[in-house]
N, C-alpha and C. Protein backbone atom coordinates (compact mmCIF):
# COMPACT_ATOMS: atom_id res chain seq x y z
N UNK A 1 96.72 105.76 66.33
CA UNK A 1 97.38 105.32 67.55
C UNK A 1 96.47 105.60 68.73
N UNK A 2 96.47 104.65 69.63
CA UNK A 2 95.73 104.93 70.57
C UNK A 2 95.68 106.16 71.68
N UNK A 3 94.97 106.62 72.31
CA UNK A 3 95.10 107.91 72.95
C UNK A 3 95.48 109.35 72.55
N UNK A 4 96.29 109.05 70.98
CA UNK A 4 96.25 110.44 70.45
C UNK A 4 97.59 110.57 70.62
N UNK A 5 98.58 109.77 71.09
CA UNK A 5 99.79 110.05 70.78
C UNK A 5 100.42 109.35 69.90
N UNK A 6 101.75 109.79 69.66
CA UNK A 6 102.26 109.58 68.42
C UNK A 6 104.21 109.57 69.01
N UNK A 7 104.58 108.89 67.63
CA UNK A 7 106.32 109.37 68.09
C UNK A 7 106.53 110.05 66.65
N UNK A 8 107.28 110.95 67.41
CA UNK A 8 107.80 111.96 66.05
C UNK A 8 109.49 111.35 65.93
N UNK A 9 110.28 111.61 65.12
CA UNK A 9 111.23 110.73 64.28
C UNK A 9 112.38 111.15 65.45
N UNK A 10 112.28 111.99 66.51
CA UNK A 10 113.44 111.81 67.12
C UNK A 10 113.32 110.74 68.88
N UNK A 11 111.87 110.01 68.34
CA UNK A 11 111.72 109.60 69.84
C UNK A 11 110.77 110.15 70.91
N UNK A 12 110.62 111.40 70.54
CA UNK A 12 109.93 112.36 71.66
C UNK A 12 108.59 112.28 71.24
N UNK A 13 107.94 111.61 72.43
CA UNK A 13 106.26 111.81 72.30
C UNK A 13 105.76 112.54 72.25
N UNK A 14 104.40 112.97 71.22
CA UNK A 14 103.59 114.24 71.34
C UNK A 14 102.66 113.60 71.61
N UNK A 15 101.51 114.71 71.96
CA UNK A 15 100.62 114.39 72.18
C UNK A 15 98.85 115.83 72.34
N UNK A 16 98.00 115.18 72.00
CA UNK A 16 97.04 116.40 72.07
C UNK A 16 96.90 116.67 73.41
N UNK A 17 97.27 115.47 74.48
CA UNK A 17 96.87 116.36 76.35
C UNK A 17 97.96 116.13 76.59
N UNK A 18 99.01 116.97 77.05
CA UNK A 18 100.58 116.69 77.94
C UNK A 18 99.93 116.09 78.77
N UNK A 19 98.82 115.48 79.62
CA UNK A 19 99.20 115.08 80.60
C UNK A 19 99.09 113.06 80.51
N UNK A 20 98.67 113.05 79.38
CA UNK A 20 98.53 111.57 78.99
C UNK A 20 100.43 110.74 79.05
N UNK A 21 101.41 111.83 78.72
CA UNK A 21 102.70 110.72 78.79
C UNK A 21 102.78 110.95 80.55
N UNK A 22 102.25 111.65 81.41
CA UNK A 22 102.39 111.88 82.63
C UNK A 22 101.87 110.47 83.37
N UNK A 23 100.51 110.45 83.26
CA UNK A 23 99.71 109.43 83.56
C UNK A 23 100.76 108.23 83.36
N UNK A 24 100.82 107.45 82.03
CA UNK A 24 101.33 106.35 81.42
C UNK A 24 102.53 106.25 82.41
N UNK A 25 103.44 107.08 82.39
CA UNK A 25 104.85 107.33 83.49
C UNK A 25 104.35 107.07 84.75
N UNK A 26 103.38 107.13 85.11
CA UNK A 26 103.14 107.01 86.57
C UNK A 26 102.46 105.99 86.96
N UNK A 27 101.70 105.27 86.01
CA UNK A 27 101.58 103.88 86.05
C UNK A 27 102.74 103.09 85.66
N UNK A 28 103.23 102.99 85.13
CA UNK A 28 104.91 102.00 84.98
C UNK A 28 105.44 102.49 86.16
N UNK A 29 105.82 103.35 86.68
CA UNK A 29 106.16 103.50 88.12
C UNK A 29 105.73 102.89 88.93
N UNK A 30 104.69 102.93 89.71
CA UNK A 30 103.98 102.26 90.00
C UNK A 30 103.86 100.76 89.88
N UNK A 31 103.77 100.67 89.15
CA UNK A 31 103.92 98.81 88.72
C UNK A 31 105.42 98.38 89.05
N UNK A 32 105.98 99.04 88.45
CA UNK A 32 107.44 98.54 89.06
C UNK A 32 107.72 98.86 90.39
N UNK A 33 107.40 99.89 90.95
CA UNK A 33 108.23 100.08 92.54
C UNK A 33 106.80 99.10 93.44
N UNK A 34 105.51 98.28 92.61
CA UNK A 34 104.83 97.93 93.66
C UNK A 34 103.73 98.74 94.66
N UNK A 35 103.52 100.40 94.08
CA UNK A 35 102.51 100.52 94.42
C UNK A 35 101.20 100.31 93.79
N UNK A 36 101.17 100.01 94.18
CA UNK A 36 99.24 99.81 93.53
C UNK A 36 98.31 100.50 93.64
N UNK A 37 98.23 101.27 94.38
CA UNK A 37 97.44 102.06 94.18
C UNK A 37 97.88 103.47 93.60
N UNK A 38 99.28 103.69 93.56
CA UNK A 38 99.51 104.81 92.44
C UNK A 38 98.60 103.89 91.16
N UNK A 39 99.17 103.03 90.95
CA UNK A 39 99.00 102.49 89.63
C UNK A 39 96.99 102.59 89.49
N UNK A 40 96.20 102.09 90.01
CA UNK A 40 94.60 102.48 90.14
C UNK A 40 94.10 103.66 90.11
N UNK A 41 94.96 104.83 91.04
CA UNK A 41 94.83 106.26 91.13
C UNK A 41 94.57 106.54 89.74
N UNK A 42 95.82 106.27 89.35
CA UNK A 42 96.55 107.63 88.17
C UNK A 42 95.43 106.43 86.66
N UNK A 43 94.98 105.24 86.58
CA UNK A 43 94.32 104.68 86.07
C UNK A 43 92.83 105.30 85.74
N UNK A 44 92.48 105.42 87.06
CA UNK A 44 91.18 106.66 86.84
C UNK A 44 91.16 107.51 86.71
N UNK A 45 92.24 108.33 87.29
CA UNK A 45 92.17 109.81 86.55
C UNK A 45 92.27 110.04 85.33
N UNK A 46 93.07 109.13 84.71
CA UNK A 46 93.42 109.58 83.01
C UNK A 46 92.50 108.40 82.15
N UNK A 47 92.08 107.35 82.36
CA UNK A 47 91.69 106.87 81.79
C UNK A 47 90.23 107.33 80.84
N UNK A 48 89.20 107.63 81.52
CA UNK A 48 88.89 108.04 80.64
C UNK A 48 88.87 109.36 79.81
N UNK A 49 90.19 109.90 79.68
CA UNK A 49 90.63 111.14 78.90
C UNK A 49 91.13 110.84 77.81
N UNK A 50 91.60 109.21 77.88
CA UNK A 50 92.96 108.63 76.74
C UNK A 50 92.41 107.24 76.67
N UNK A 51 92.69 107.01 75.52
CA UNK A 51 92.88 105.11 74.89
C UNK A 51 93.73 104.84 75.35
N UNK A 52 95.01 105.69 75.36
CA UNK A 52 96.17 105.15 75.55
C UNK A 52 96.51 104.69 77.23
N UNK A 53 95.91 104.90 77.44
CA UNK A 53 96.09 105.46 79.20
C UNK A 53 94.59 104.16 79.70
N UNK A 54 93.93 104.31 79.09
CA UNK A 54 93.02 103.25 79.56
C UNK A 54 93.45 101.82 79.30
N UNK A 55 94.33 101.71 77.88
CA UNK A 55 94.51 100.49 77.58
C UNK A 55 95.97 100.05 78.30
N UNK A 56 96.52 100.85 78.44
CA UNK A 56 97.95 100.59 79.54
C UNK A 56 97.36 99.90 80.90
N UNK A 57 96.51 100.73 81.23
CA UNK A 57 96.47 100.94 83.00
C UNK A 57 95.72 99.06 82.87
N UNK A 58 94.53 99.08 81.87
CA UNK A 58 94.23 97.45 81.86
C UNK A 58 95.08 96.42 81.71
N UNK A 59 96.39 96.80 81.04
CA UNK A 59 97.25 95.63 81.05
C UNK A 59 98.09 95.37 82.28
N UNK A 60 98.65 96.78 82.59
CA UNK A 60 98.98 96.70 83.74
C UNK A 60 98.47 95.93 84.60
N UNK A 61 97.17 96.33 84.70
CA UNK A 61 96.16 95.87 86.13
C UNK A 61 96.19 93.90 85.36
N UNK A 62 96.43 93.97 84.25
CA UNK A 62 96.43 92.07 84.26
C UNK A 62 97.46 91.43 84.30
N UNK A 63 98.98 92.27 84.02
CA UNK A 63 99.83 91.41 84.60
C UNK A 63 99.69 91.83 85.64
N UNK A 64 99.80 92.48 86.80
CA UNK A 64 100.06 92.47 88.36
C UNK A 64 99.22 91.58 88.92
N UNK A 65 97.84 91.58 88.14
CA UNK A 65 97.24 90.49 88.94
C UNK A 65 97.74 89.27 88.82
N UNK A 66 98.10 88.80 87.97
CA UNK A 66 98.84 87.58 87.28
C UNK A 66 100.10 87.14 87.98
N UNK A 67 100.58 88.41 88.75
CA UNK A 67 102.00 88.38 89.12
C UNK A 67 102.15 87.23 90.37
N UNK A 68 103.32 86.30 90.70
CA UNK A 68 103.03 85.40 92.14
C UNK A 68 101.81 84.95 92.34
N UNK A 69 101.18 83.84 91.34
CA UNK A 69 100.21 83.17 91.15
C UNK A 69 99.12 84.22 91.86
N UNK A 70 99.11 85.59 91.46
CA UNK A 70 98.19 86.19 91.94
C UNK A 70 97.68 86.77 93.07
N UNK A 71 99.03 86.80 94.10
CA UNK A 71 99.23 87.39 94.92
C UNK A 71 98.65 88.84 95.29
N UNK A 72 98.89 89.45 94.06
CA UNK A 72 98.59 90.74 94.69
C UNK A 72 96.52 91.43 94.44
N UNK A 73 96.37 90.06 93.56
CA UNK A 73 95.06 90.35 93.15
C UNK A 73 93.79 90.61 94.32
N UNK A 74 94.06 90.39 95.17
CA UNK A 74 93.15 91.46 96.35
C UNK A 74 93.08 92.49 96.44
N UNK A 75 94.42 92.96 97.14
CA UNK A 75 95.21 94.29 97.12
C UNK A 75 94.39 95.29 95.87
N UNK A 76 94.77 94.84 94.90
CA UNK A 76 94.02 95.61 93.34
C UNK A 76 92.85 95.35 93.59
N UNK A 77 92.00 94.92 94.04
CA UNK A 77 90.31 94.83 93.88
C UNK A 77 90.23 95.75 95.22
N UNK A 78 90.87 95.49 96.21
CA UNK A 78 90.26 96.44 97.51
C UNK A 78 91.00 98.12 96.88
N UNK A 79 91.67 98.15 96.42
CA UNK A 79 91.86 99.41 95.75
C UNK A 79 91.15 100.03 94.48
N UNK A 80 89.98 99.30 94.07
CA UNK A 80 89.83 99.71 92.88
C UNK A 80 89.49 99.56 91.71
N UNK A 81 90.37 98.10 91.40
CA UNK A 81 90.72 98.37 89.82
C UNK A 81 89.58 97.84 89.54
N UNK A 82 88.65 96.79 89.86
CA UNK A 82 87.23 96.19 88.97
C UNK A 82 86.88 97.66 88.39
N UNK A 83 86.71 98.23 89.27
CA UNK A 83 85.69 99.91 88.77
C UNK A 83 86.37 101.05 87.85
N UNK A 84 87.60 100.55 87.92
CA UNK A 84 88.61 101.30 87.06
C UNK A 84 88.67 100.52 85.82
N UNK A 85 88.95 99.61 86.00
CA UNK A 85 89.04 98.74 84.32
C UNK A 85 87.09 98.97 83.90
N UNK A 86 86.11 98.88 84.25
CA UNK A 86 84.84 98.88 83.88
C UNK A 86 84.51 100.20 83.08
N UNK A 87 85.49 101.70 83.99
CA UNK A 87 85.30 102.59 83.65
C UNK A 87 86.08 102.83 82.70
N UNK A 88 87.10 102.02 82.70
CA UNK A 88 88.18 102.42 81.60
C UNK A 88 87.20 102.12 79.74
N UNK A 89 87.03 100.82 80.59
CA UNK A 89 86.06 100.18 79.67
C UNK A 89 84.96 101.03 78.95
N UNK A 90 83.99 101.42 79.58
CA UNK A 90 82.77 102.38 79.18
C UNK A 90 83.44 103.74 78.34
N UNK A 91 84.56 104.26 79.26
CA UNK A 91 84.64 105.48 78.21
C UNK A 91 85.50 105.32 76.68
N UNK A 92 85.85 104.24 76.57
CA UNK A 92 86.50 103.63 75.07
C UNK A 92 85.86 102.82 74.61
N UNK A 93 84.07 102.97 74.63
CA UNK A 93 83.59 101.28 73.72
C UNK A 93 84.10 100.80 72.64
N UNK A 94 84.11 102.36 71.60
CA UNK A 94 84.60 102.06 70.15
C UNK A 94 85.95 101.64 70.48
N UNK A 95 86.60 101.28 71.35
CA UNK A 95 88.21 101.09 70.88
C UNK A 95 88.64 98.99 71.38
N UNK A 96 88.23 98.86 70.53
CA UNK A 96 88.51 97.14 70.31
C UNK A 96 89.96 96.98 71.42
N UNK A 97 90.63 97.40 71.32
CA UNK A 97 91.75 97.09 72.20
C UNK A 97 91.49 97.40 73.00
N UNK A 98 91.12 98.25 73.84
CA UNK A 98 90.86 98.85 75.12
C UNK A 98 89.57 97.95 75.90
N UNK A 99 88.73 97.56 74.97
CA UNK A 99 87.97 96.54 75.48
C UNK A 99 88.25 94.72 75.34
N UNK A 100 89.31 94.38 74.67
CA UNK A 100 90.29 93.00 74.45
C UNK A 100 90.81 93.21 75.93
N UNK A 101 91.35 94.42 76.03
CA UNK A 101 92.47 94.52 77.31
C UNK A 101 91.48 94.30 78.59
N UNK A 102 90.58 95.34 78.76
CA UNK A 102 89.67 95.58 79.77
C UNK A 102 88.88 94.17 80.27
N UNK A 103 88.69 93.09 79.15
CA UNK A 103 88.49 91.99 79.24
C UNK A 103 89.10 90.91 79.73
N UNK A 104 90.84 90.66 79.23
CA UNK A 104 91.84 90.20 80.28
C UNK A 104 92.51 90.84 81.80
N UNK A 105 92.20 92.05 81.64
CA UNK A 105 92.08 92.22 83.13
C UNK A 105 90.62 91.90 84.08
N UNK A 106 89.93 91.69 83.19
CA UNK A 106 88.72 91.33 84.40
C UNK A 106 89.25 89.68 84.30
N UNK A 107 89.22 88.89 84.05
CA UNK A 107 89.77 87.84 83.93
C UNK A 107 90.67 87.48 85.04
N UNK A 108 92.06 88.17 84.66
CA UNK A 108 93.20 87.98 85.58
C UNK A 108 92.43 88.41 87.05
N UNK A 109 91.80 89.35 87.44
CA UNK A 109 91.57 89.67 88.68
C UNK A 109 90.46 88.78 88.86
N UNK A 110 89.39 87.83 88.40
CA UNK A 110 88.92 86.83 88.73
C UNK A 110 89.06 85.49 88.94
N UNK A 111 90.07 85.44 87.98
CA UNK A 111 90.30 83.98 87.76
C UNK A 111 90.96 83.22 88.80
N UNK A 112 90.03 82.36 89.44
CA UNK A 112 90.63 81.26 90.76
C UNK A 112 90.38 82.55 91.90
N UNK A 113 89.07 83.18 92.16
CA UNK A 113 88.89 84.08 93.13
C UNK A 113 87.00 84.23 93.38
N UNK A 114 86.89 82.85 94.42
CA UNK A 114 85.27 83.39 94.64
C UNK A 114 84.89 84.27 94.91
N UNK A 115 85.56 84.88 95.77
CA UNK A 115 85.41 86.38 96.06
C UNK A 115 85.39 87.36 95.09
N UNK A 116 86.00 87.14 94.11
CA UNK A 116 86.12 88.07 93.10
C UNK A 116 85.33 87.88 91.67
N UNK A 117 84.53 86.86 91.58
CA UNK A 117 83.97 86.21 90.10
C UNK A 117 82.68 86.77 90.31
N UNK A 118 82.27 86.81 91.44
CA UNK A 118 80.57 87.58 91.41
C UNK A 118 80.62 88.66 91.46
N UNK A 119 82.24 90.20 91.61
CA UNK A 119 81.98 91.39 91.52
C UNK A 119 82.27 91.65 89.94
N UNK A 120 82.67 90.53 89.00
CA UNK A 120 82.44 90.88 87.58
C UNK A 120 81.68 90.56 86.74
């Protein structure tokens, strides 16, 4: 499983760093209440500690960009995320998903953005 966590049979996540279900929680926060830059913050801090946490924070970062024909996809580049998904990227090469993901978020935050196709 990615990042090293796991579900044990009653639901309750373990994990080898407590602070990886912290992170993950605080990006879904984030994404839902609309901050974005919690969501980039807490992306770099944990990302490269966790798969799990790198490959979240990239999906995240590709639906929001995706979100209102892409509305918010500035917002996420002046905060961050190219260098956060890149880094997310570098510290998980071996992890095929984390670089599938890291790949549709560079995408979503480029796609239909001159401004944004020459910083990836």
């Amino acid at each position: 499983s990615d990042g090293g966590q796991c579900e044990s049979g009653a639901g309750k996540a373990t994990s080898r760093d407590d602070r990886i279900p912290g992170w993950k929680t605080a990006m879904f926060e984030g994404a839902n209440n609309g901050s974005l830059h919690l969501v980039v913050d807490t992306m770099k801090a944990g990302a490269e500690h966790s798969r799990l946490v790198a490959f979240q924070g990239c999906r995240i970062v590709t639906l929001l960009a995706q979100l209102e024909g892409g509305a918010k996809r500035d917002d996420l580049c002046v905060l961050g995320a190219i260098p956060a998904v890149t880094s997310a990227m570098g510290a998980h090469k071996p992890s095929a998903k984390v670089q599938a993901m890291g790949c549709a978020a560079m995408q979503a935050l480029a796609d239909g953005n001159a401004n944004h196709t020459e910083a990836t």
